[in-house]
N, C-alpha and C. Protein backbone atom coordinates (compact mmCIF):
# COMPACT_ATOMS: atom_id res chain seq x y z
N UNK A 1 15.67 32.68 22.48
CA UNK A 1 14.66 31.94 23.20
C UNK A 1 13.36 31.86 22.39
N UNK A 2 12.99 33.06 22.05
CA UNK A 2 11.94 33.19 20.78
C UNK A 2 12.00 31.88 19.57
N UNK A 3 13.00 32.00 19.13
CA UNK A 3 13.24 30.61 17.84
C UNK A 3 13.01 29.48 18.25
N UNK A 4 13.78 29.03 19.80
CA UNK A 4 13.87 27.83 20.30
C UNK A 4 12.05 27.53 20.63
N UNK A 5 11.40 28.27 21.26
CA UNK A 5 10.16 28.58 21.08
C UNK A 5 9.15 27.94 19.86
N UNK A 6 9.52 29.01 18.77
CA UNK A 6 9.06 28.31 17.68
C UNK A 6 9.52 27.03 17.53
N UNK A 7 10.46 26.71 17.39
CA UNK A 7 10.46 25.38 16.70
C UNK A 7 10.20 24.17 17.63
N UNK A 8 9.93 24.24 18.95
CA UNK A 8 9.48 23.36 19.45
C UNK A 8 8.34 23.31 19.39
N UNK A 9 7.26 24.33 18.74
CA UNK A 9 6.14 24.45 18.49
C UNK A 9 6.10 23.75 17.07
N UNK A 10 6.83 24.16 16.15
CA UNK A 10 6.71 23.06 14.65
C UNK A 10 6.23 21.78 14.83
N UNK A 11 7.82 21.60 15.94
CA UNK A 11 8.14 20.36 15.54
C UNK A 11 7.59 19.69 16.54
N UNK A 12 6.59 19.77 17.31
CA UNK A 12 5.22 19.23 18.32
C UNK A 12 4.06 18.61 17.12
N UNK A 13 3.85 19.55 16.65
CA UNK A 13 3.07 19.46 15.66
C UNK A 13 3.39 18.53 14.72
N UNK A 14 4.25 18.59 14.35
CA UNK A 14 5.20 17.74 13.63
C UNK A 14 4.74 15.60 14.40
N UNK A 15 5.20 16.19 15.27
CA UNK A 15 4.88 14.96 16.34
C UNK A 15 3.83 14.27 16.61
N UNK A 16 2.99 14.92 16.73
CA UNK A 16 1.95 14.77 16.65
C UNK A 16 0.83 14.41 15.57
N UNK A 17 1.24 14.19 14.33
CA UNK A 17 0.92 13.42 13.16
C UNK A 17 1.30 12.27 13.25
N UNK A 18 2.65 11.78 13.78
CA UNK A 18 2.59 10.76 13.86
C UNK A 18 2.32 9.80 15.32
N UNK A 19 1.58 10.57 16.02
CA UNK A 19 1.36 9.69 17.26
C UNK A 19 -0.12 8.95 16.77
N UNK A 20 -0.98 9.42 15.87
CA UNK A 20 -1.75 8.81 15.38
C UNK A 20 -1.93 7.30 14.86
N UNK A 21 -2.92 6.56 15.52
CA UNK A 21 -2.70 5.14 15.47
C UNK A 21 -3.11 5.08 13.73
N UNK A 22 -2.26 3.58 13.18
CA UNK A 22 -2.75 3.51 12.14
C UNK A 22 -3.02 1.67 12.10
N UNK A 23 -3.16 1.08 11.43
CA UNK A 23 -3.07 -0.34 11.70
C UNK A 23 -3.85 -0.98 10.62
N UNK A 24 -4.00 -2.20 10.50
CA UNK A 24 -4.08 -3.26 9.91
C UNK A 24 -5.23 -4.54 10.35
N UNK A 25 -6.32 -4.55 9.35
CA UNK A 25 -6.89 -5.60 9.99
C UNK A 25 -6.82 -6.63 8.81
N UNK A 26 -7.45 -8.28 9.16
CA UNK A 26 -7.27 -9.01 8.37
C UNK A 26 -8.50 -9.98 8.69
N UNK A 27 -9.38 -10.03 7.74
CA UNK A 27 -11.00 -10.63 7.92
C UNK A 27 -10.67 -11.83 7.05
N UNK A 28 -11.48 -13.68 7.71
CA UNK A 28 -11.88 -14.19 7.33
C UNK A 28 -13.58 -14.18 6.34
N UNK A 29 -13.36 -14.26 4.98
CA UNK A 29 -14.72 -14.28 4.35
C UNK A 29 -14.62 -15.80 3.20
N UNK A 30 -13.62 -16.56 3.89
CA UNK A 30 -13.73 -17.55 3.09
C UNK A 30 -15.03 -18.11 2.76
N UNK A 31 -14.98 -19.22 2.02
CA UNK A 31 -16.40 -20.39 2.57
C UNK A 31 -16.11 -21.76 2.84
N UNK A 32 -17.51 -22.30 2.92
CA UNK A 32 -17.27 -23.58 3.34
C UNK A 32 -16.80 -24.23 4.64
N UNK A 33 -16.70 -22.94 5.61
CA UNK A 33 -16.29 -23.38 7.16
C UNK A 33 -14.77 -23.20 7.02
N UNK A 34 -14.09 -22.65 5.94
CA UNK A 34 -12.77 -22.73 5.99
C UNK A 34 -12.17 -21.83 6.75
N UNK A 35 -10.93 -21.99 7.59
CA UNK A 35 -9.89 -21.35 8.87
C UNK A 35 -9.13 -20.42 7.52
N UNK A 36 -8.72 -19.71 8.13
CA UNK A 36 -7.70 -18.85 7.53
C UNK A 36 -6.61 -18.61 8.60
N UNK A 37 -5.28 -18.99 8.21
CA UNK A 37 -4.34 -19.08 9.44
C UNK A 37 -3.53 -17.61 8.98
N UNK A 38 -3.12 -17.29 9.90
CA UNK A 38 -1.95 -15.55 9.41
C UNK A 38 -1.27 -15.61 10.56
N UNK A 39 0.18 -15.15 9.91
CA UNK A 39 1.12 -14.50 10.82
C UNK A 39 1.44 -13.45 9.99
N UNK A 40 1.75 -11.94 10.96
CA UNK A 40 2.67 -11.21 10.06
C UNK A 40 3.39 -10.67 10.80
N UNK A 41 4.49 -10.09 10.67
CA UNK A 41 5.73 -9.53 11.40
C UNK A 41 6.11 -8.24 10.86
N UNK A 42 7.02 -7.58 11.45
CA UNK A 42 7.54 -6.03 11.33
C UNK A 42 9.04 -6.52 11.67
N UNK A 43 9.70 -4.98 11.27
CA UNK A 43 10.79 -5.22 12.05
C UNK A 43 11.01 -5.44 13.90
N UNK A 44 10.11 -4.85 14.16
CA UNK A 44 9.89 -4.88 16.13
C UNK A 44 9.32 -6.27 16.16
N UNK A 45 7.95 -6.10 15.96
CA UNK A 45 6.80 -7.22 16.41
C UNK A 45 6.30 -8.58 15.78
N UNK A 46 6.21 -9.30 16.37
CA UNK A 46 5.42 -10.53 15.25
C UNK A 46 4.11 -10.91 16.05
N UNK A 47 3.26 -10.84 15.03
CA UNK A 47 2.14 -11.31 15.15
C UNK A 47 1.56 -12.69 14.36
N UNK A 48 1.31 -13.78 16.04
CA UNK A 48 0.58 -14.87 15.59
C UNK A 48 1.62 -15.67 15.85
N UNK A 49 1.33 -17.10 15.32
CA UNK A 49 0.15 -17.40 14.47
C UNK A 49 -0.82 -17.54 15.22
N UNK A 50 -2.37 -16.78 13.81
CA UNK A 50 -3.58 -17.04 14.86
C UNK A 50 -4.72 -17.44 13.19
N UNK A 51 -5.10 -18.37 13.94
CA UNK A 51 -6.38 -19.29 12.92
C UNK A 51 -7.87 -18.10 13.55
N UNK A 52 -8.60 -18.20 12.20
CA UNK A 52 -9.55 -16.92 12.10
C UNK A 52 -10.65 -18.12 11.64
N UNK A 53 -11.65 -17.75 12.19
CA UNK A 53 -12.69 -18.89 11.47
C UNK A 53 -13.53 -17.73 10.82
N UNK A 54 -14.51 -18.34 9.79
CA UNK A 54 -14.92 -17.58 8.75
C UNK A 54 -15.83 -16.40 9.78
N UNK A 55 -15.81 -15.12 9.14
CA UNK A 55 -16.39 -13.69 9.72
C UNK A 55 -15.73 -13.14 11.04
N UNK A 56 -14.48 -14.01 11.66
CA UNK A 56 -13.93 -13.14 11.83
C UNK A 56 -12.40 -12.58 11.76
N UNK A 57 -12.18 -11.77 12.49
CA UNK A 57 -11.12 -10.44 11.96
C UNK A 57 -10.04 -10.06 13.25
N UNK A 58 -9.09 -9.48 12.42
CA UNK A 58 -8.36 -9.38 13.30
C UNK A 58 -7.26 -8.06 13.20
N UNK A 59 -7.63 -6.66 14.31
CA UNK A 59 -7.32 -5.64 14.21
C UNK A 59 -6.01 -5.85 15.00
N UNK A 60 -4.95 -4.62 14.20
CA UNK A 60 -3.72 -4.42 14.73
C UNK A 60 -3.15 -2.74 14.96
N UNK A 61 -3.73 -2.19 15.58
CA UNK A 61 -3.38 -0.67 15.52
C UNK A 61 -1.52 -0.62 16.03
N UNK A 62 -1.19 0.34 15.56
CA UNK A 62 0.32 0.65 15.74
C UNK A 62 0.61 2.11 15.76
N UNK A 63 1.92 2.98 15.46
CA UNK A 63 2.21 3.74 15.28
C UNK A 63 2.88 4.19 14.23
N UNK A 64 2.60 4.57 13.30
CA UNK A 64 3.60 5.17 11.98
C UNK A 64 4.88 5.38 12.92
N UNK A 65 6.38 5.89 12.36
CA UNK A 65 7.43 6.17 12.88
C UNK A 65 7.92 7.46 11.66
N UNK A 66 8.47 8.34 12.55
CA UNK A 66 9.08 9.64 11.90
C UNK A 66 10.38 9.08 10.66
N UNK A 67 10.69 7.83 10.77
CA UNK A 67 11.78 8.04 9.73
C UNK A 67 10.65 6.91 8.36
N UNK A 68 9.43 6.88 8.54
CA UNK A 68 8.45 6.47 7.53
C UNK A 68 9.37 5.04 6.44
N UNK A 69 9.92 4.24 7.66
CA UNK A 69 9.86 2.80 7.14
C UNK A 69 8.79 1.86 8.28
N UNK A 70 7.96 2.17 8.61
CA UNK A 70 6.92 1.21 9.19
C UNK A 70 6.32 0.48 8.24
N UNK A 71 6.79 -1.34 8.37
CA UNK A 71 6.07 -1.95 7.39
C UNK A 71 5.57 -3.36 8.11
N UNK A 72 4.29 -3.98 7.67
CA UNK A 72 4.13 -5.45 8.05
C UNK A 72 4.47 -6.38 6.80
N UNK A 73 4.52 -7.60 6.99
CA UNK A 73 4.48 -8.22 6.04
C UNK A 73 3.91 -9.45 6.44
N UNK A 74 3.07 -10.18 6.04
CA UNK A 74 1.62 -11.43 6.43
C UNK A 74 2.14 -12.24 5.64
N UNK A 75 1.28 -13.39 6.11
CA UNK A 75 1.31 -14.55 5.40
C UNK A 75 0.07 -15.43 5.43
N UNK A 76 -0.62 -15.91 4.79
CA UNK A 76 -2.25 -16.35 4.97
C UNK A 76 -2.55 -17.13 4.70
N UNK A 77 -3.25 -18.74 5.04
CA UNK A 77 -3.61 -19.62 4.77
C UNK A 77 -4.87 -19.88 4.70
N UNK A 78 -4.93 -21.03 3.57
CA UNK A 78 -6.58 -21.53 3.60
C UNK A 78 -6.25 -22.50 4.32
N UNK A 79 -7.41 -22.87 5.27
CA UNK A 79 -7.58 -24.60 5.83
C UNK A 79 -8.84 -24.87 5.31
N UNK A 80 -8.64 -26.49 5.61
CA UNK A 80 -7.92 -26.77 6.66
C UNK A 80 -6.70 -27.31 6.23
N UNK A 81 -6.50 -27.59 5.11
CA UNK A 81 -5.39 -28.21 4.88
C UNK A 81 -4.00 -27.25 4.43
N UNK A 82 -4.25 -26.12 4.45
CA UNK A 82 -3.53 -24.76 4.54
C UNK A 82 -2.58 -25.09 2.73
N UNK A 83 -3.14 -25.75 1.89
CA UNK A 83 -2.47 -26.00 0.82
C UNK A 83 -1.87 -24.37 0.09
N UNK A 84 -3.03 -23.36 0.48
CA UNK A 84 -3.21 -22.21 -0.72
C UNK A 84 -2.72 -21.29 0.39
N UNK A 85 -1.59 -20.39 0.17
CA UNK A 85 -1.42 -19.73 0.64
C UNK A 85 -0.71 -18.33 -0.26
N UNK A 86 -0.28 -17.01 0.74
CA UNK A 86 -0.33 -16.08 0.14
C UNK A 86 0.76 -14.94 0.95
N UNK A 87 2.09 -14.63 0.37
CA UNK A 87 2.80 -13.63 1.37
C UNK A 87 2.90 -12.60 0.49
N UNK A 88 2.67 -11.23 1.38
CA UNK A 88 2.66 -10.14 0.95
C UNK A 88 3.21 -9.04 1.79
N UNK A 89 2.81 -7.89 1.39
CA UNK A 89 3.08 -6.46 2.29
C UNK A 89 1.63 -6.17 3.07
N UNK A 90 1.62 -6.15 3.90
CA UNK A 90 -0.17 -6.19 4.72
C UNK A 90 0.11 -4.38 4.93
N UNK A 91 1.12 -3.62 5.24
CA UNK A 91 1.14 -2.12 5.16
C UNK A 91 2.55 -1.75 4.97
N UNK A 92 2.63 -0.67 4.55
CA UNK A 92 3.80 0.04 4.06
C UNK A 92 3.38 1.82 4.21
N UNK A 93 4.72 2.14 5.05
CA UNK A 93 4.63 3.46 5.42
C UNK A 93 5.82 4.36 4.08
N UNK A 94 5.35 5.50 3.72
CA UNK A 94 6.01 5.54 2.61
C UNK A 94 7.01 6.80 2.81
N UNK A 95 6.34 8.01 3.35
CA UNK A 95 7.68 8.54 3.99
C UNK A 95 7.47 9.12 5.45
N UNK A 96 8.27 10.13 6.05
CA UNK A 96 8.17 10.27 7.27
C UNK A 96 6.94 11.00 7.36
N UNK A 97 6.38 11.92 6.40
CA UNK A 97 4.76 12.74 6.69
C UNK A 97 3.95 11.64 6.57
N UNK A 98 4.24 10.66 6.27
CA UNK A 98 3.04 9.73 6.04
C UNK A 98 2.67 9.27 7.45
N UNK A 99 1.34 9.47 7.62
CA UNK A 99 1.17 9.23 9.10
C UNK A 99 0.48 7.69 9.38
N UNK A 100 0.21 6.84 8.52
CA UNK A 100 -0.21 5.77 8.21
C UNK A 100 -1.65 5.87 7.66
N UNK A 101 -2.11 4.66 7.80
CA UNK A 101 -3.17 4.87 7.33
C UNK A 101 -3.81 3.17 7.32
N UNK A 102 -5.60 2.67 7.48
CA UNK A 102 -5.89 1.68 7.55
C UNK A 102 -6.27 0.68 6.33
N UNK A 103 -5.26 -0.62 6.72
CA UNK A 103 -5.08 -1.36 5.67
C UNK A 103 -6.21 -2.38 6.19
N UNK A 104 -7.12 -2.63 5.11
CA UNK A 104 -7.99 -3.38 5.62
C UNK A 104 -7.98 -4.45 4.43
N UNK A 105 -7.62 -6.02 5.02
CA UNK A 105 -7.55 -6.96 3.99
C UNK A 105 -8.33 -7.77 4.33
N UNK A 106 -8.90 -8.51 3.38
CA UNK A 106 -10.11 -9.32 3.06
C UNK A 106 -9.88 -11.10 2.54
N UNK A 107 -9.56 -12.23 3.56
CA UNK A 107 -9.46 -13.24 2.13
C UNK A 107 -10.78 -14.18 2.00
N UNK A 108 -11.09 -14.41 0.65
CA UNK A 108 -11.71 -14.78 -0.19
C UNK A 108 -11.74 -16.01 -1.05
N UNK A 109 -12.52 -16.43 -1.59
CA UNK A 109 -12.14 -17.60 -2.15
C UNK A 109 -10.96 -17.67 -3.42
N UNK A 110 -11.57 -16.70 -4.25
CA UNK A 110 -10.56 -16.28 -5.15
C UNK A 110 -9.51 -15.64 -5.08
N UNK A 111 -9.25 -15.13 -3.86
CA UNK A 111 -8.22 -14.39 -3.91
C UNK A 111 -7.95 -13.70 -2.21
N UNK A 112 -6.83 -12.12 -2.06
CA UNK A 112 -6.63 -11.37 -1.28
C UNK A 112 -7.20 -10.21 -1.44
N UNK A 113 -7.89 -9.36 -0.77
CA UNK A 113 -8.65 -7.68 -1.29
C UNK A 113 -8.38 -7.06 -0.42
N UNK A 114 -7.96 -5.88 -0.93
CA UNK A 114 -7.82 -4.55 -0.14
C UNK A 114 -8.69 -3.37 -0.15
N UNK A 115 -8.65 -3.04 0.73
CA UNK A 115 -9.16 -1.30 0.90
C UNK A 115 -8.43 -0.57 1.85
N UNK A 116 -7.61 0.34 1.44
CA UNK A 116 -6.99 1.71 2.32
C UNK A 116 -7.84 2.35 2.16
N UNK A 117 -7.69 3.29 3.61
CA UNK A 117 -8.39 4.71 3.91
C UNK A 117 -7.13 5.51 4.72
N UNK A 118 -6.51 6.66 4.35
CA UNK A 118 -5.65 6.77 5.00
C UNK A 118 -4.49 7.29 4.28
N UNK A 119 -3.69 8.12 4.96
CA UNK A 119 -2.25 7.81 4.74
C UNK A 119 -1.64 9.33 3.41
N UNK A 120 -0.77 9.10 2.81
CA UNK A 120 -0.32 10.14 2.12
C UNK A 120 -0.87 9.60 0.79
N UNK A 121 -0.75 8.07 0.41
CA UNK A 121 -1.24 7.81 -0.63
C UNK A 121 -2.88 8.02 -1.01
N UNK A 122 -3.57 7.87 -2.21
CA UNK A 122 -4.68 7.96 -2.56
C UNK A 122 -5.19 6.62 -1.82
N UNK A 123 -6.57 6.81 -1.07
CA UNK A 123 -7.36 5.68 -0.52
C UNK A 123 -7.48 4.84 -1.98
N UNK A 124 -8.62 3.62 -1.54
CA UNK A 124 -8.95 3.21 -2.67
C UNK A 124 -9.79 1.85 -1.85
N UNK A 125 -10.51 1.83 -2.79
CA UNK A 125 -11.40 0.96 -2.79
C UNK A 125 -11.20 -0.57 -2.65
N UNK A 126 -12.49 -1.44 -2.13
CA UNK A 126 -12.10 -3.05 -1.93
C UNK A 126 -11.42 -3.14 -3.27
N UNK A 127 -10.74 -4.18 -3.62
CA UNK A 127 -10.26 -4.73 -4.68
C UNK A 127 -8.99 -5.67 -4.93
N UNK A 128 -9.64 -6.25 -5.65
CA UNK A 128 -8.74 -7.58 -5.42
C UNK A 128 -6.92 -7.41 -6.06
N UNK A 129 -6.13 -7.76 -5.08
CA UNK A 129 -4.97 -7.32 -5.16
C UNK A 129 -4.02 -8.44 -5.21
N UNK A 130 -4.64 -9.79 -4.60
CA UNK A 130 -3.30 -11.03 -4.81
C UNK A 130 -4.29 -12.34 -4.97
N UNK A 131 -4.20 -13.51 -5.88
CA UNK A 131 -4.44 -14.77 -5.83
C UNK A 131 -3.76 -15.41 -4.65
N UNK A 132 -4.36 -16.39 -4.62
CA UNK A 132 -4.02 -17.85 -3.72
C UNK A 132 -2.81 -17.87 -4.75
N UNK A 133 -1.75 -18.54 -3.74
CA UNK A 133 -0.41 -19.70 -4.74
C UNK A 133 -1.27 -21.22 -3.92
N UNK A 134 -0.85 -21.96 -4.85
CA UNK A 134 -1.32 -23.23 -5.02
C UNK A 134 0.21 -24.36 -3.89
């Protein structure tokens, strides 16, 4: 009874790392009045489509998962004529301790930018991580 004890005490704890929300936001900083359109999806959920007008953003909190494949994957447009667009990984959970962590993406004229805070990996700073495709 003692063991069974302990380890429901571990493995609470255990649990409890990953009940921690982690999530994903995605900010218009284009210019020129330009829309930025996004959808992104998971294996469960899809999100969108939703048009962002310039400054603002759009938060997605979730849950990491114990077997640490929680992933989104986006897709982003310039308008209005949505010519330039951009698909990527918007978060990636890397193993099961990884409790997530916040992916915060930025689009821009020149490009896609990131900043993590979070997670098992090293944070890191804004920085530009994907061009427009044409």
């Amino acid at each position: 009874m003692k063991n069974l004890s302990v380890f429901l005490f571990v493995f609470s704890i255990y649990i409890l790392g990953h009940v921690s929300g982690t999530g994903i936001t995605i900010t218009n900083e284009l210019q020129f009045k330009k829309l930025l359109w996004m959808r992104c999806y998971s294996k469960d959920d899809v999100i969108g489509p939703k048009v962002l007008s310039i400054g603002h953003q759009y938060e997605n909190s979730f849950r990491a998962n114990i077997w640490g494949t929680a992933r989104f994957m986006c897709t982003l447009k310039q308008g209005p004529n949505y010519k330039h667009y951009q698909n990527f990984t918007a978060f990636k959970q890397y193993t099961g301790y990884d409790n997530g962590a916040d992916w915060d993406w930025r689009a821009r004229e020149d490009g896609i930018y990131l900043k993590k805070e979070g997670g098992i990996k090293k944070s890191v700073d804004m920085h530009k991580v994907y061009d427009w495709i044409n």
